[in-house]
C-alpha atoms as a PDB file:
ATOM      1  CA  UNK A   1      98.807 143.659  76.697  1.00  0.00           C
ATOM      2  CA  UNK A   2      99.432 140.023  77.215  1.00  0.00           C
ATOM      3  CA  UNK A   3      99.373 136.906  74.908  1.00  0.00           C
ATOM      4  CA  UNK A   4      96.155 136.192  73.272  1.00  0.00           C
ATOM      5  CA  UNK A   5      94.034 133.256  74.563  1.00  0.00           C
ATOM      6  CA  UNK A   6      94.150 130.348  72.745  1.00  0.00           C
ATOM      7  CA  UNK A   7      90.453 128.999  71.514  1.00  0.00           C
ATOM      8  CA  UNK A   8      89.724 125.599  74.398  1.00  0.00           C
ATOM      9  CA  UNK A   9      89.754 122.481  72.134  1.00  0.00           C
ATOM     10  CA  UNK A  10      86.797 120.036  73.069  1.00  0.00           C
ATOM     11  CA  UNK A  11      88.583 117.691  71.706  1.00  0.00           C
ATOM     12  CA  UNK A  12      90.550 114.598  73.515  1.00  0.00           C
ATOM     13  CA  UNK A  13      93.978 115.381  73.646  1.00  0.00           C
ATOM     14  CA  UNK A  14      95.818 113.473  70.580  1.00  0.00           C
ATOM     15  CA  UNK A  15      98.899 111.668  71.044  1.00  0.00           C
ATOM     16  CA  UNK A  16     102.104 112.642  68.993  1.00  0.00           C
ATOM     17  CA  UNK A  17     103.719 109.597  67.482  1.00  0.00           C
ATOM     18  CA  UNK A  18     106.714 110.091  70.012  1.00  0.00           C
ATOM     19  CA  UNK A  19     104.139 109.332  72.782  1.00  0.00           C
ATOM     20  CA  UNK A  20     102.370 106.405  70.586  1.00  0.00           C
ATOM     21  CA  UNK A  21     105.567 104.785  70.256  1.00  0.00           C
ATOM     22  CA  UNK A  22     106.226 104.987  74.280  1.00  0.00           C
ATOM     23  CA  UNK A  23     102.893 104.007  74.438  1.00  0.00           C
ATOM     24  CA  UNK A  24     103.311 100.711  72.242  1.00  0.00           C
ATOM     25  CA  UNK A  25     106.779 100.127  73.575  1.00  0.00           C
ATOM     26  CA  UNK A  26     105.089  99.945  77.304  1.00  0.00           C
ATOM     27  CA  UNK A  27     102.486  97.928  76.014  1.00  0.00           C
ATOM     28  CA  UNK A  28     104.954  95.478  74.447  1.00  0.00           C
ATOM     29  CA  UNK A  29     107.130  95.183  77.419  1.00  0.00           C
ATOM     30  CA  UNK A  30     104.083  94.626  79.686  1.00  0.00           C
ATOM     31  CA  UNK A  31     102.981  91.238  77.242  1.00  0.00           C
ATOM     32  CA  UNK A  32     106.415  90.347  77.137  1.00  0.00           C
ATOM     33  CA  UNK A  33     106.371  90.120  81.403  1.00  0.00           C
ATOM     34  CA  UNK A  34     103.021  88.403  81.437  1.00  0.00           C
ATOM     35  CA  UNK A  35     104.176  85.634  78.871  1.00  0.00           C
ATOM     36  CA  UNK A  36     107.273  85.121  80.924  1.00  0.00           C
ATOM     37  CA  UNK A  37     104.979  84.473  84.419  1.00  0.00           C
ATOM     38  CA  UNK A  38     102.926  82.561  82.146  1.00  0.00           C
ATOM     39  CA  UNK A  39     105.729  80.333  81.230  1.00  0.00           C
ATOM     40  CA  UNK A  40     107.412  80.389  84.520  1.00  0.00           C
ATOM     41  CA  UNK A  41     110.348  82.099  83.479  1.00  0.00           C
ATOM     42  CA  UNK A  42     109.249  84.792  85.837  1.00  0.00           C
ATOM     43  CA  UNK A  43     108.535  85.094  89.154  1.00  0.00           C
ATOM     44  CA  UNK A  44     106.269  88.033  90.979  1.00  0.00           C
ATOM     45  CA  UNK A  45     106.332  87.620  94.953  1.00  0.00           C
ATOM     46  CA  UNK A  46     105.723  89.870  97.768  1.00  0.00           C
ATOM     47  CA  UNK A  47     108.308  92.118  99.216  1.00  0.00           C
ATOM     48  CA  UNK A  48     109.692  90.254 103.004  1.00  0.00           C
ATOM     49  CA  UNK A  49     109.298  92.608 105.877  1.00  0.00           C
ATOM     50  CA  UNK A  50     113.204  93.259 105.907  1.00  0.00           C
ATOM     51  CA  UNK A  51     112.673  94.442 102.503  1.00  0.00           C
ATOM     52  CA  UNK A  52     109.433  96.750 103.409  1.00  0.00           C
ATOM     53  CA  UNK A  53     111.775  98.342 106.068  1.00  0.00           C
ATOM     54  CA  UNK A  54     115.070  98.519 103.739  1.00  0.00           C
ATOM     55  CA  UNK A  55     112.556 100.178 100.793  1.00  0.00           C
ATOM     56  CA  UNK A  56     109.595 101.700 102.480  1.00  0.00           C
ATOM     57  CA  UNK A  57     107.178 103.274 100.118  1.00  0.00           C
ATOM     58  CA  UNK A  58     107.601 106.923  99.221  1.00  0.00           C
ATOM     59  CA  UNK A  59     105.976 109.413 100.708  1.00  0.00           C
ATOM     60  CA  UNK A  60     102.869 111.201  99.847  1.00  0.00           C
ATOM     61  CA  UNK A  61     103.504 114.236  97.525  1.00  0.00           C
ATOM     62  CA  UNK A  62     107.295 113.279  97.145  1.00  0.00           C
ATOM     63  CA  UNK A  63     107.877 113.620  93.148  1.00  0.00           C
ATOM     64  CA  UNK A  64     111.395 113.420  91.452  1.00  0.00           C
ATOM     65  CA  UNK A  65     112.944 116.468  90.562  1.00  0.00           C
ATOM     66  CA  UNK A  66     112.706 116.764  86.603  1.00  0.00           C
ATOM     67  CA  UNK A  67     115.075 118.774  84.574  1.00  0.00           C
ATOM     68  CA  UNK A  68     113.697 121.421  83.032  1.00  0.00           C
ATOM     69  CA  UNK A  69     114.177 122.231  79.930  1.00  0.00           C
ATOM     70  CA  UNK A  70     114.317 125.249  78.177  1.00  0.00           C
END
């Protein structure tokens, strides 16, 4: 026989504090980039066309190979 089924939670999936922290840290760095284009310390511009053709977008369905652990 195989593994027993595990009961579906209705429930939202909770966040473990490892993810929270990312979370906040993310958050944090985001404010931290908005304050610096707010105080001109940072500067957001377009990408040139040589530098659309040097770093074209990727392509649909093209994910990063992850390392799996185990």
């Amino acid at each position: 026989m195989g593994r027993p089924q595990r009961a579906k939670c209705k429930e939202k999936h909770v966040p473990t504090s490892y993810q929270l922290r990312q979370q906040e840290q993310h958050e944090q760095k985001l404010r931290e980039i908005r304050e610096q284009v707010a105080n001109g310390k940072l500067v957001i511009r377009q990408m040139t066309a040589d530098e659309r053709k040097r770093f074209p977008p990727p392509k649909p369905g093209a994910t990063r190979a992850r390392a799996k652990r185990r």
